[in-house]
N, C-alpha and C. Protein backbone atom coordinates (compact mmCIF):
# COMPACT_ATOMS: atom_id res chain seq x y z
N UNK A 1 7.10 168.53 249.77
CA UNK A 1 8.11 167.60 250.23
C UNK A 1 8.71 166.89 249.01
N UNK A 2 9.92 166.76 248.77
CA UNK A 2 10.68 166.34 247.61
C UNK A 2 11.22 165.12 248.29
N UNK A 3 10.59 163.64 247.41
CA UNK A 3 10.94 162.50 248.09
C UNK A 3 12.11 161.49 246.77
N UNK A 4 12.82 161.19 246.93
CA UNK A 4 13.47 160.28 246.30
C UNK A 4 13.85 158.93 246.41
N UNK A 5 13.33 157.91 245.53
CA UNK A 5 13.51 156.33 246.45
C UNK A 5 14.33 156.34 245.72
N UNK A 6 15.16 155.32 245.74
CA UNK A 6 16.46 154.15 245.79
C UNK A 6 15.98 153.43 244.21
N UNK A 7 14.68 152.81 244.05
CA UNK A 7 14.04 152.27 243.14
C UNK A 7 14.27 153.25 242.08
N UNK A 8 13.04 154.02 242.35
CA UNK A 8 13.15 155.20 241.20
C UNK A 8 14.65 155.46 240.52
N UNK A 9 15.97 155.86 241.47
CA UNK A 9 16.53 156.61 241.00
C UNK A 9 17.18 155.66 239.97
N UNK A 10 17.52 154.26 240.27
CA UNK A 10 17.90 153.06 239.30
C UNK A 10 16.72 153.05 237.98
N UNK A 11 15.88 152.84 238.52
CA UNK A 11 14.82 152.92 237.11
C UNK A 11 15.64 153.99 236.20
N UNK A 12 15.47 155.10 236.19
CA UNK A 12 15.49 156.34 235.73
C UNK A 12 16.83 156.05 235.01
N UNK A 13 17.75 156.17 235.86
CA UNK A 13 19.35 155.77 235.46
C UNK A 13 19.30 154.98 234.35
N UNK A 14 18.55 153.56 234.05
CA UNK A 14 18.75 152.69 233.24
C UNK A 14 17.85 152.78 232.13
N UNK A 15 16.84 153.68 232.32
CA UNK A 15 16.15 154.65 231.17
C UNK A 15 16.79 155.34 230.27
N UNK A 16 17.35 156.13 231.05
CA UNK A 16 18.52 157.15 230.59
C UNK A 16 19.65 156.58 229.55
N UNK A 17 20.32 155.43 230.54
CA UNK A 17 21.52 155.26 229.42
C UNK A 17 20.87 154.23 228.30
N UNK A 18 20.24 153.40 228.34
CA UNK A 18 18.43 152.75 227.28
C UNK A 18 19.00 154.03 226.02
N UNK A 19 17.94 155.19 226.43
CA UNK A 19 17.96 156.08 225.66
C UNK A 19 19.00 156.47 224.94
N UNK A 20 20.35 156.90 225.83
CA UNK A 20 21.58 157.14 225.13
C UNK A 20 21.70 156.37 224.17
N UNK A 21 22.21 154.96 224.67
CA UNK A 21 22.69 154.09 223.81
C UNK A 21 22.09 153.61 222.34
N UNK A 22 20.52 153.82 222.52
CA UNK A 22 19.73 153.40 221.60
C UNK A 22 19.72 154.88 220.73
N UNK A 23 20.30 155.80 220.82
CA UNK A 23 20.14 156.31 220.12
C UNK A 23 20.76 156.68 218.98
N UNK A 24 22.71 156.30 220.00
CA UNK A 24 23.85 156.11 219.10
C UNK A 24 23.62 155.37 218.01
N UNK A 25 22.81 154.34 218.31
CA UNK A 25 23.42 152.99 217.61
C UNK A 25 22.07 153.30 216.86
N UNK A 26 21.33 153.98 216.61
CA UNK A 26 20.67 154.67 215.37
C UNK A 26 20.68 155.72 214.80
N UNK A 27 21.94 156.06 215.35
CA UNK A 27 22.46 157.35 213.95
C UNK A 27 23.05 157.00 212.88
N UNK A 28 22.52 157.43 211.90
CA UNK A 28 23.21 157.22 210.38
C UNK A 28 24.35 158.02 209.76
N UNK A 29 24.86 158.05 208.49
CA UNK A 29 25.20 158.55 207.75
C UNK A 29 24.77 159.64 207.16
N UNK A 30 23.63 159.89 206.99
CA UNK A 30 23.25 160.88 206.58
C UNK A 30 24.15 162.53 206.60
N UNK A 31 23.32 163.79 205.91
CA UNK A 31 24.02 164.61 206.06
C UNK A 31 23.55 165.22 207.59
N UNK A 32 24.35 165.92 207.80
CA UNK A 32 24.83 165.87 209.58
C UNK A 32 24.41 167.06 210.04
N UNK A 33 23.70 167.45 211.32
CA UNK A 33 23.46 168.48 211.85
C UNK A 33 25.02 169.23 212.65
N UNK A 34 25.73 168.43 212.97
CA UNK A 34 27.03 169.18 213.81
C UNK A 34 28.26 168.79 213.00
N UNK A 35 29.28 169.02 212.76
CA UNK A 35 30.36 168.63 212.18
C UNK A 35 30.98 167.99 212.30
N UNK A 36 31.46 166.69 211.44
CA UNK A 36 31.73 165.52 211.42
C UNK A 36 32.85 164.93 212.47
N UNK A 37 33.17 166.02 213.53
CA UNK A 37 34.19 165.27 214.52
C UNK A 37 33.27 164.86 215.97
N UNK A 38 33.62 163.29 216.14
CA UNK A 38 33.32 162.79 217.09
C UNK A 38 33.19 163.48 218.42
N UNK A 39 34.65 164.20 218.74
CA UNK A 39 34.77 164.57 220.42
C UNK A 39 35.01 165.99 220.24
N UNK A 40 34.86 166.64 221.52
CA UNK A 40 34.96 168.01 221.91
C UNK A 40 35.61 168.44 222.94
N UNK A 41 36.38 168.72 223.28
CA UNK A 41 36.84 169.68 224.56
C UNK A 41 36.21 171.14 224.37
N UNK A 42 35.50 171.68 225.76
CA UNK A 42 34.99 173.15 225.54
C UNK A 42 35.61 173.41 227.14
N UNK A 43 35.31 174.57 227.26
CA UNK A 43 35.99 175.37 228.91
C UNK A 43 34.07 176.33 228.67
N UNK A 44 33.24 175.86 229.93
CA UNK A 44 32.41 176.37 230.14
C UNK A 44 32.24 177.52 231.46
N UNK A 45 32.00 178.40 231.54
CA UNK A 45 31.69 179.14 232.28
C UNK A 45 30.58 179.73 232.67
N UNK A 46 29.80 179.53 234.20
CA UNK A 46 28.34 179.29 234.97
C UNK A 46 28.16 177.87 234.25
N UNK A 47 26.55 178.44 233.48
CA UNK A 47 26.14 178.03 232.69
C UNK A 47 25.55 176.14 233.77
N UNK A 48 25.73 175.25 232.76
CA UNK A 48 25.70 173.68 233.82
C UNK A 48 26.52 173.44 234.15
N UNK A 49 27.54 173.86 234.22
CA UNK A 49 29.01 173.85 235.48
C UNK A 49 28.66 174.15 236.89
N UNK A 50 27.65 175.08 236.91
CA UNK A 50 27.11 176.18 238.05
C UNK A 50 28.55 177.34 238.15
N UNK A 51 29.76 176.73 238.52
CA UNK A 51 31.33 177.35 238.23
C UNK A 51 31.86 177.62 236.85
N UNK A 52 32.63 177.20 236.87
CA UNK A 52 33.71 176.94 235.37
C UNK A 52 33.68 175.98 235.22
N UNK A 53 33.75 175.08 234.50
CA UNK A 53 34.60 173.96 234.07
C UNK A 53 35.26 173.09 232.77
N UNK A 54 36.04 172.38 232.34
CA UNK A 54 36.79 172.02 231.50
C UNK A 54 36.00 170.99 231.17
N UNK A 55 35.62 170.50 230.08
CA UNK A 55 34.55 169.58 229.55
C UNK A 55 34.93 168.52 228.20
N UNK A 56 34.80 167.18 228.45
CA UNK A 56 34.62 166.37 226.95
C UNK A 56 33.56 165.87 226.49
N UNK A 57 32.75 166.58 225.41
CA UNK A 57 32.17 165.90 224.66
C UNK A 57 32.18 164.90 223.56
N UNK A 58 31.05 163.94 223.66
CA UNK A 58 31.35 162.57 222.71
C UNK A 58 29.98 163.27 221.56
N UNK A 59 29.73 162.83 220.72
CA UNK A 59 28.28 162.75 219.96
C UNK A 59 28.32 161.60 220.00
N UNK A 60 26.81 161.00 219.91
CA UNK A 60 26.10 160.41 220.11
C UNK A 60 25.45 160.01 218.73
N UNK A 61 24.81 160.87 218.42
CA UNK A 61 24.29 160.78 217.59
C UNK A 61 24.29 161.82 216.46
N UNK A 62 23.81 161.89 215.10
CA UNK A 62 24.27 162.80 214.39
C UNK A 62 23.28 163.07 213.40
N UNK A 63 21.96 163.30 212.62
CA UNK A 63 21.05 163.13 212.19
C UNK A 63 20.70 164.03 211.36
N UNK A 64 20.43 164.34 210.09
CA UNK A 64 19.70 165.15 209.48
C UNK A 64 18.92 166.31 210.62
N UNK A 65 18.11 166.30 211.77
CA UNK A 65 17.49 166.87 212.17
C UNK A 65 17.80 167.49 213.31
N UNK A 66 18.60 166.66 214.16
CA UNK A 66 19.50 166.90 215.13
C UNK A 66 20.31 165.96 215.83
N UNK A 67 21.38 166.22 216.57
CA UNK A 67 22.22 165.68 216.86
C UNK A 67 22.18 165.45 218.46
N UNK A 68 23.39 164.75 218.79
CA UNK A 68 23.00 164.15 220.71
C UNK A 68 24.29 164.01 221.29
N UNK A 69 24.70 164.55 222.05
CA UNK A 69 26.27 164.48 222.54
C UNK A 69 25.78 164.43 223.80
N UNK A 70 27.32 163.71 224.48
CA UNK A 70 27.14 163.44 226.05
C UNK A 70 28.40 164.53 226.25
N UNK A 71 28.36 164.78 227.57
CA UNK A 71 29.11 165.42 227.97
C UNK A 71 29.83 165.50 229.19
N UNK A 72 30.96 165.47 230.02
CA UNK A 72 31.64 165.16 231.19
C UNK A 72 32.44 165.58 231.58
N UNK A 73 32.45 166.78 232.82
CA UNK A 73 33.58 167.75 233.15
C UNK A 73 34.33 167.84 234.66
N UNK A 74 35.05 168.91 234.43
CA UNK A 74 35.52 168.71 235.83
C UNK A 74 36.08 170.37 236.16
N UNK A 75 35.62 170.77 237.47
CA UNK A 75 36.07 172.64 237.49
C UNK A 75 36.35 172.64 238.96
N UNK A 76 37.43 173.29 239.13
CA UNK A 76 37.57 173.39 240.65
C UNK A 76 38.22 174.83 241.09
N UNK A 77 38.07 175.32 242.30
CA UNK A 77 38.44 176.62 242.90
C UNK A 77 39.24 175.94 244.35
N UNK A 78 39.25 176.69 244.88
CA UNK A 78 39.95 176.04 246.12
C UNK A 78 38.89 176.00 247.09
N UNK A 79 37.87 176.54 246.77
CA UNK A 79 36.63 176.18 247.66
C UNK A 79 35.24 175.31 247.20
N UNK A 80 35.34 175.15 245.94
CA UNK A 80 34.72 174.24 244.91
C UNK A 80 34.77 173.11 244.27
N UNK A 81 34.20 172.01 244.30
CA UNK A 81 34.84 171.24 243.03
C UNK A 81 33.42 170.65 242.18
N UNK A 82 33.62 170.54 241.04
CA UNK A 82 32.18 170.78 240.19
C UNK A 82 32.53 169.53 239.41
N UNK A 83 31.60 168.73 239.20
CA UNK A 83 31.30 167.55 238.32
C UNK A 83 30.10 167.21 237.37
N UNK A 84 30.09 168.23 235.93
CA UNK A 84 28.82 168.34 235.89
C UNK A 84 28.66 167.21 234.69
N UNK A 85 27.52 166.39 234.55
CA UNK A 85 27.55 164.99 233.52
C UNK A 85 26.09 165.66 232.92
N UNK A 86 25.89 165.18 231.52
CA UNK A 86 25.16 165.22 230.83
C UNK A 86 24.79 165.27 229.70
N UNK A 87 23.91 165.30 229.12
CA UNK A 87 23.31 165.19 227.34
C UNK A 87 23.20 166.41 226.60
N UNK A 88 23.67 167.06 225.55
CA UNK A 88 22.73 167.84 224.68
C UNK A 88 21.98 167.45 223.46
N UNK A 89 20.80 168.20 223.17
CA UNK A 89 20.35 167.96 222.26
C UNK A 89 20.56 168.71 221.16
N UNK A 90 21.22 168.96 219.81
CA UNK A 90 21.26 169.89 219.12
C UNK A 90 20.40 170.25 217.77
N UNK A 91 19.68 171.34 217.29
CA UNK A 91 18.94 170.79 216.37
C UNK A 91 19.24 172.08 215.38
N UNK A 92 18.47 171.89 214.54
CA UNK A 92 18.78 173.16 213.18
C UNK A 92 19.88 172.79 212.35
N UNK A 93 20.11 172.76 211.14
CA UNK A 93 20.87 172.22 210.20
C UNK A 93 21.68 173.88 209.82
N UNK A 94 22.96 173.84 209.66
CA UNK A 94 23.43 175.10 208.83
C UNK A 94 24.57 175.31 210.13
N UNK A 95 24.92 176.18 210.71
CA UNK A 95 26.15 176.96 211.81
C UNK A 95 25.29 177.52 212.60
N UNK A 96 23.56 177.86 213.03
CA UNK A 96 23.10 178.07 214.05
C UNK A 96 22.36 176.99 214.67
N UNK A 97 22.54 176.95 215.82
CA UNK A 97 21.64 175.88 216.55
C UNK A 97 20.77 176.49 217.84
N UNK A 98 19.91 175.13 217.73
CA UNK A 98 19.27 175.88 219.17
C UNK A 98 19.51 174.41 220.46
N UNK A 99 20.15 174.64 221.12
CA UNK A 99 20.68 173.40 221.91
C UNK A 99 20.06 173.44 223.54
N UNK A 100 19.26 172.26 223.77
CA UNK A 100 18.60 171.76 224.84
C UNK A 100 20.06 170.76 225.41
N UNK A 101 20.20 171.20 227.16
CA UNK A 101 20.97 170.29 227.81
C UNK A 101 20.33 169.64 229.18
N UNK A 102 19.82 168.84 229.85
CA UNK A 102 19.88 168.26 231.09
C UNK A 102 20.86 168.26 231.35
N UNK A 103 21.62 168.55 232.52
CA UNK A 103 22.43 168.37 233.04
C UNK A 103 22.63 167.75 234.40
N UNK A 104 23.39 167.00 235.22
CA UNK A 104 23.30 167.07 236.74
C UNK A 104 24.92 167.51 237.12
N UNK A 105 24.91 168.21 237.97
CA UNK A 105 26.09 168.28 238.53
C UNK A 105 26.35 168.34 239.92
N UNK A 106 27.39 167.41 240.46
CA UNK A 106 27.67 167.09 241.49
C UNK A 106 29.04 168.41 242.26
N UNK A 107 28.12 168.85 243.49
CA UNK A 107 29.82 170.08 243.73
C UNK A 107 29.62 169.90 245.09
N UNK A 108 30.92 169.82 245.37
CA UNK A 108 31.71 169.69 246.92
C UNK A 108 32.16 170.92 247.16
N UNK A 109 31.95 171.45 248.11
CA UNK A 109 31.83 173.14 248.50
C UNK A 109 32.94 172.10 250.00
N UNK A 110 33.85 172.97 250.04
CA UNK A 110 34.90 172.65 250.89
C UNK A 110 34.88 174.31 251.89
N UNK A 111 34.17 173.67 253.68
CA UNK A 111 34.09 175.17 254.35
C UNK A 111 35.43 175.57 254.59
N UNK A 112 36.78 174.87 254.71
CA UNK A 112 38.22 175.05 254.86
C UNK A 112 38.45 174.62 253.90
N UNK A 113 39.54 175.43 253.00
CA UNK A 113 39.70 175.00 251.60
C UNK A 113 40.52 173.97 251.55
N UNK A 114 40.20 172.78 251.08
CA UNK A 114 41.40 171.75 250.40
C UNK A 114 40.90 170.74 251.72
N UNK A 115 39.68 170.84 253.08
CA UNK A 115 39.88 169.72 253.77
C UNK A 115 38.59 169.04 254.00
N UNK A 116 38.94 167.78 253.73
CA UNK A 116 37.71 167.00 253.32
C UNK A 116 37.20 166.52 253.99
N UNK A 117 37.22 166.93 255.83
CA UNK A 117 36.68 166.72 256.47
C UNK A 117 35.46 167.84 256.93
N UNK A 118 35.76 168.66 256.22
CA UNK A 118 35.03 169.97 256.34
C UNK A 118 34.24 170.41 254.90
N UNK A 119 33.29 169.91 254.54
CA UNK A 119 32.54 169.74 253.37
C UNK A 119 31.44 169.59 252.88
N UNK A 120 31.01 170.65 252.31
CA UNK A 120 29.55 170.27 252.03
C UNK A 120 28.84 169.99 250.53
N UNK A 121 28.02 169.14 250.71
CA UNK A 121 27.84 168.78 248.59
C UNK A 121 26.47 168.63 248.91
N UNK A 122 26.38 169.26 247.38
CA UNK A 122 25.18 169.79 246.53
C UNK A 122 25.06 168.77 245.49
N UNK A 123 23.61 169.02 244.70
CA UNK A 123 23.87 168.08 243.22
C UNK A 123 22.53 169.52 242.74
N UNK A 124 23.29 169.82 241.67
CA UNK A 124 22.72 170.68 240.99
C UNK A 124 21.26 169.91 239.18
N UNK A 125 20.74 170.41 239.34
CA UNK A 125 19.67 169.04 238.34
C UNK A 125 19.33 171.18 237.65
N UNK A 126 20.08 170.72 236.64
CA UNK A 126 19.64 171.82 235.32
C UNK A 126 18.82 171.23 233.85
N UNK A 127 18.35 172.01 233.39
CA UNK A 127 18.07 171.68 231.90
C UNK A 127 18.12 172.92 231.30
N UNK A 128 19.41 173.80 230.63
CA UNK A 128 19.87 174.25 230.02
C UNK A 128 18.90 174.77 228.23
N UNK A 129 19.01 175.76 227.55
CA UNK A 129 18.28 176.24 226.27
C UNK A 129 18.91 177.71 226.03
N UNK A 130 19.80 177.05 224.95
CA UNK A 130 20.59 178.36 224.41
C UNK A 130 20.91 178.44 223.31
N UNK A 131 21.77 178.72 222.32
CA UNK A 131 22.14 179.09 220.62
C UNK A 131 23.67 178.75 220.81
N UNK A 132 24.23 177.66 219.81
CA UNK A 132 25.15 177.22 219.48
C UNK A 132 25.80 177.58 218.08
N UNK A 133 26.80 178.22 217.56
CA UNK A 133 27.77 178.50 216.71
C UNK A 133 28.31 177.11 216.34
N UNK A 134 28.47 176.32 215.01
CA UNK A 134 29.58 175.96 214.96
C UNK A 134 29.02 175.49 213.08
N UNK A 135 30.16 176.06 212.96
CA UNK A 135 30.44 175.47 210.95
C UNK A 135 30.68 174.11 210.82
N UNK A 136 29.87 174.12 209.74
CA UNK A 136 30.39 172.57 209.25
C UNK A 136 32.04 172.24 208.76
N UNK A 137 32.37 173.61 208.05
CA UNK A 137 33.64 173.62 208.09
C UNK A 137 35.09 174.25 209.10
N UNK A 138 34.44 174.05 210.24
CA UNK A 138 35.40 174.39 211.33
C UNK A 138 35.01 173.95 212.92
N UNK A 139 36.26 173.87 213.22
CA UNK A 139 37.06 172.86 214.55
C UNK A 139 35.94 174.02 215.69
N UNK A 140 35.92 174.70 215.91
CA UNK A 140 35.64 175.67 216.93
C UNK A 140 34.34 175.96 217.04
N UNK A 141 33.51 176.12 218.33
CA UNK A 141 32.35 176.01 218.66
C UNK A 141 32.21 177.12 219.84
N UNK A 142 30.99 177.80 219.72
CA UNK A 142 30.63 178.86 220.68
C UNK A 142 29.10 178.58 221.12
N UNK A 143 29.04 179.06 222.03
CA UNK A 143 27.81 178.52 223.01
C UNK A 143 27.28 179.95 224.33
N UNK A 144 26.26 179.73 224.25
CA UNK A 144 25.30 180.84 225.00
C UNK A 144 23.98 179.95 225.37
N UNK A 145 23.85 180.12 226.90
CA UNK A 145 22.59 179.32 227.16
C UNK A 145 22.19 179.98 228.79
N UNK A 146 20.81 179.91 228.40
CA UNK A 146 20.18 180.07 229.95
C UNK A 146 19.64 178.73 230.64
N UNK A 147 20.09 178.51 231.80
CA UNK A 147 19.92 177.51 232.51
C UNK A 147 18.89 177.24 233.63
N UNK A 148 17.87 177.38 233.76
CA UNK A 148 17.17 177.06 235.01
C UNK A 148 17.58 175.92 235.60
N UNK A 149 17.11 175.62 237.23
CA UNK A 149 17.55 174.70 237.53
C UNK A 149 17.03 174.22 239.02
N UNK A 150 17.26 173.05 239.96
CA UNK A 150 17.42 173.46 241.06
C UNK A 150 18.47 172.69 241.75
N UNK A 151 18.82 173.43 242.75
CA UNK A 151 20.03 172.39 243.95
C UNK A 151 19.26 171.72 244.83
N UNK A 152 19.95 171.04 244.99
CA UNK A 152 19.53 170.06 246.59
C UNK A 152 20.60 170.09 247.30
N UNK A 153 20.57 169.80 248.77
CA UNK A 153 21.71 169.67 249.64
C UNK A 153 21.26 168.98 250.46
N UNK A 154 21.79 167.52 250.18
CA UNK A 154 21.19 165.93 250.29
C UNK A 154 22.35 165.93 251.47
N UNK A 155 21.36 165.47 252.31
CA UNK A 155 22.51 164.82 253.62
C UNK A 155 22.21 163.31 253.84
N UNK A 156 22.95 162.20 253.65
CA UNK A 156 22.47 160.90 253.53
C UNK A 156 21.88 160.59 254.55
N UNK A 157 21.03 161.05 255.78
CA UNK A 157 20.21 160.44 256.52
C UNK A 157 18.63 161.31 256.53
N UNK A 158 18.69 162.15 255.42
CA UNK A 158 17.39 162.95 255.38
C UNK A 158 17.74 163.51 254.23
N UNK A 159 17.70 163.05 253.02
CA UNK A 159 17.21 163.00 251.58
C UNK A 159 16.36 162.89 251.35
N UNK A 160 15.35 162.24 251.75
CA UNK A 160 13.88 162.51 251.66
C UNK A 160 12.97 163.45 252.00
N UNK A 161 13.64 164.12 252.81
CA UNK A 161 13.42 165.55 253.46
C UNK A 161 14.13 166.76 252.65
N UNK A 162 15.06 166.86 251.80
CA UNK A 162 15.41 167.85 250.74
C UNK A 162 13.96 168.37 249.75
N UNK A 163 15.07 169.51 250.20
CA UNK A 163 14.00 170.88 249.45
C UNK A 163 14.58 171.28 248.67
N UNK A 164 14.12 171.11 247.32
CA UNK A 164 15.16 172.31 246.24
C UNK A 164 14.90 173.62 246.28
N UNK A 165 16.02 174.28 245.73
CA UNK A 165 15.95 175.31 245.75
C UNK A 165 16.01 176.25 244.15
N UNK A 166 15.17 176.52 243.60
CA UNK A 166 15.32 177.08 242.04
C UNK A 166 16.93 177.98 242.08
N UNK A 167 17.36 178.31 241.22
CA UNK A 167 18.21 178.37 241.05
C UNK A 167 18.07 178.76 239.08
N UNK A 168 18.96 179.99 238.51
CA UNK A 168 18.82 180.17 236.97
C UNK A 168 20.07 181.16 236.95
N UNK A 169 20.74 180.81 235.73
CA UNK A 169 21.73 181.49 235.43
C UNK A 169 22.26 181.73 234.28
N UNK A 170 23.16 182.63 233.09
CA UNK A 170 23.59 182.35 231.79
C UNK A 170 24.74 182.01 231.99
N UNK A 171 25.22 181.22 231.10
CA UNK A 171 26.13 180.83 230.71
C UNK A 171 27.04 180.50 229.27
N UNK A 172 28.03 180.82 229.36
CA UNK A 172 28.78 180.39 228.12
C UNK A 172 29.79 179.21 228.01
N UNK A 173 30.09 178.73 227.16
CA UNK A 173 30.83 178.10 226.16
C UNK A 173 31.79 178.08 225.33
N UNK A 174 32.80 177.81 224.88
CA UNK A 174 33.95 177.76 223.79
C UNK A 174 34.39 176.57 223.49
N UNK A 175 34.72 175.73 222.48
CA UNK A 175 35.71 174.36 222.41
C UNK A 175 35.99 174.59 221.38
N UNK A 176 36.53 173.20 221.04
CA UNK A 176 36.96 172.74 219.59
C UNK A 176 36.47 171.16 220.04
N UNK A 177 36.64 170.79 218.25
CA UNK A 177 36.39 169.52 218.02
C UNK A 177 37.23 168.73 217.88
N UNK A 178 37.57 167.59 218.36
CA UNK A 178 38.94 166.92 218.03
C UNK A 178 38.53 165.90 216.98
C-alpha cells in the first residue's frame, strides 16, 4: 500500500528547495564542470518528459567536481500535456559526463482531445542516469539517459490507496546554452 500524508509531502518539498538553494549559494568560482553559461533550452524526447518536451535549464551550481541544474518544461500532443520539474546532477570534468536526474512530472492525458472535462492525470516520479556531451568550448549539449521510474494515478479522494506502477524508458536530449 503506497501511503502519502499532507505533512510528509511539505517536509520533503522544503528539504528539497533547503538543498537547492544551499547549494547555489555555495558554488564557487572555481574551474567548472559544465560550461560557463548559466541557462539552457534543450527539446527532450521520452526520457523524464515520459513524451517530448521543450525544457529550461538554470545551473545551480558549478564545482570542480560536479555541477547542479534545475530544470522546467512543458510538451503537449493533443491528447497529452507533460510538465516535467527537476534537478540534475552532473559530474566528470572534460566534455563527458555522467548525469543523475530526479525528476517529477505532472501529465494530463485528455480522453477527448482538448476537453477538460474529460481527463485524466498522472504524476510520473523518475530518477534518470545517462552520459552527457557538452564542451567547455561550445553552446550545444547532447544527452542519452535511461530512466526508471514509477506513475501514480492519484484521484483526490483515494491517494492513499495509489499503487505505482514501475515504469523505464531511454531517452534523449539536445539544447544549447544561452
Amino acid at each position: 500500500m503506497f501511503k502519502v500524508e499532507k505533512k510528509g509531502l511539505i517536509y520533503s518539498l522544503i528539504i528539497f528547495i533547503s538543498l537547492m538553494l544551499g547549494t547555489a549559494m555555495a558554488a564557487n568560482a572555481q574551474s567548472r564542470v559544465l560550461a560557463n553559461y548559466q541557462r539552457g533550452i534543450f527539446l527532450e524526447a521520452a526520457g523524464n518528459s515520459v513524451g517530448y518536451s521543450l525544457n529550461l535549464e538554470q545551473t545551480l551550481a558549478n564545482r570542480v567536481e560536479a555541477g547542479l541544474t534545475a530544470r522546467l518544461g512543458f510538451g503537449a500532443t493533443s491528447l497529452d500535456w507533460y510538465l516535467p520539474i527537476g534537478i540534475q546532477a552532473v559530474f566528470l570534468k572534460g566534455n563527458h559526463h555522467l548525469v543523475i536526474s530526479p525528476t517529477a512530472t505532472a501529465r494530463m492525458k485528455f480522453i477527448t482531445p482538448f476537453d477538460f472535462n474529460d481527463t485524466d492525470t498522472f504524476l510520473h516520479l523518475q530518477a534518470g542516469i545517462g552520459y552527457r556531451f557538452q564542451s567547455r568550448n561550445s553552446r550545444i549539449f547532447g544527452q542519452l539517459q535511461f530512466v526508471p521510474g514509477f506513475m501514480l494515478d492519484p484521484t483526490s479522494s483515494q491517494l492513499s490507496e495509489t499503487r505505482p506502477e514501475y515504469q523505464s524508458r531511454l531517452g534523449g536530449a539536445l539544447g544549447i546554452k544561452i
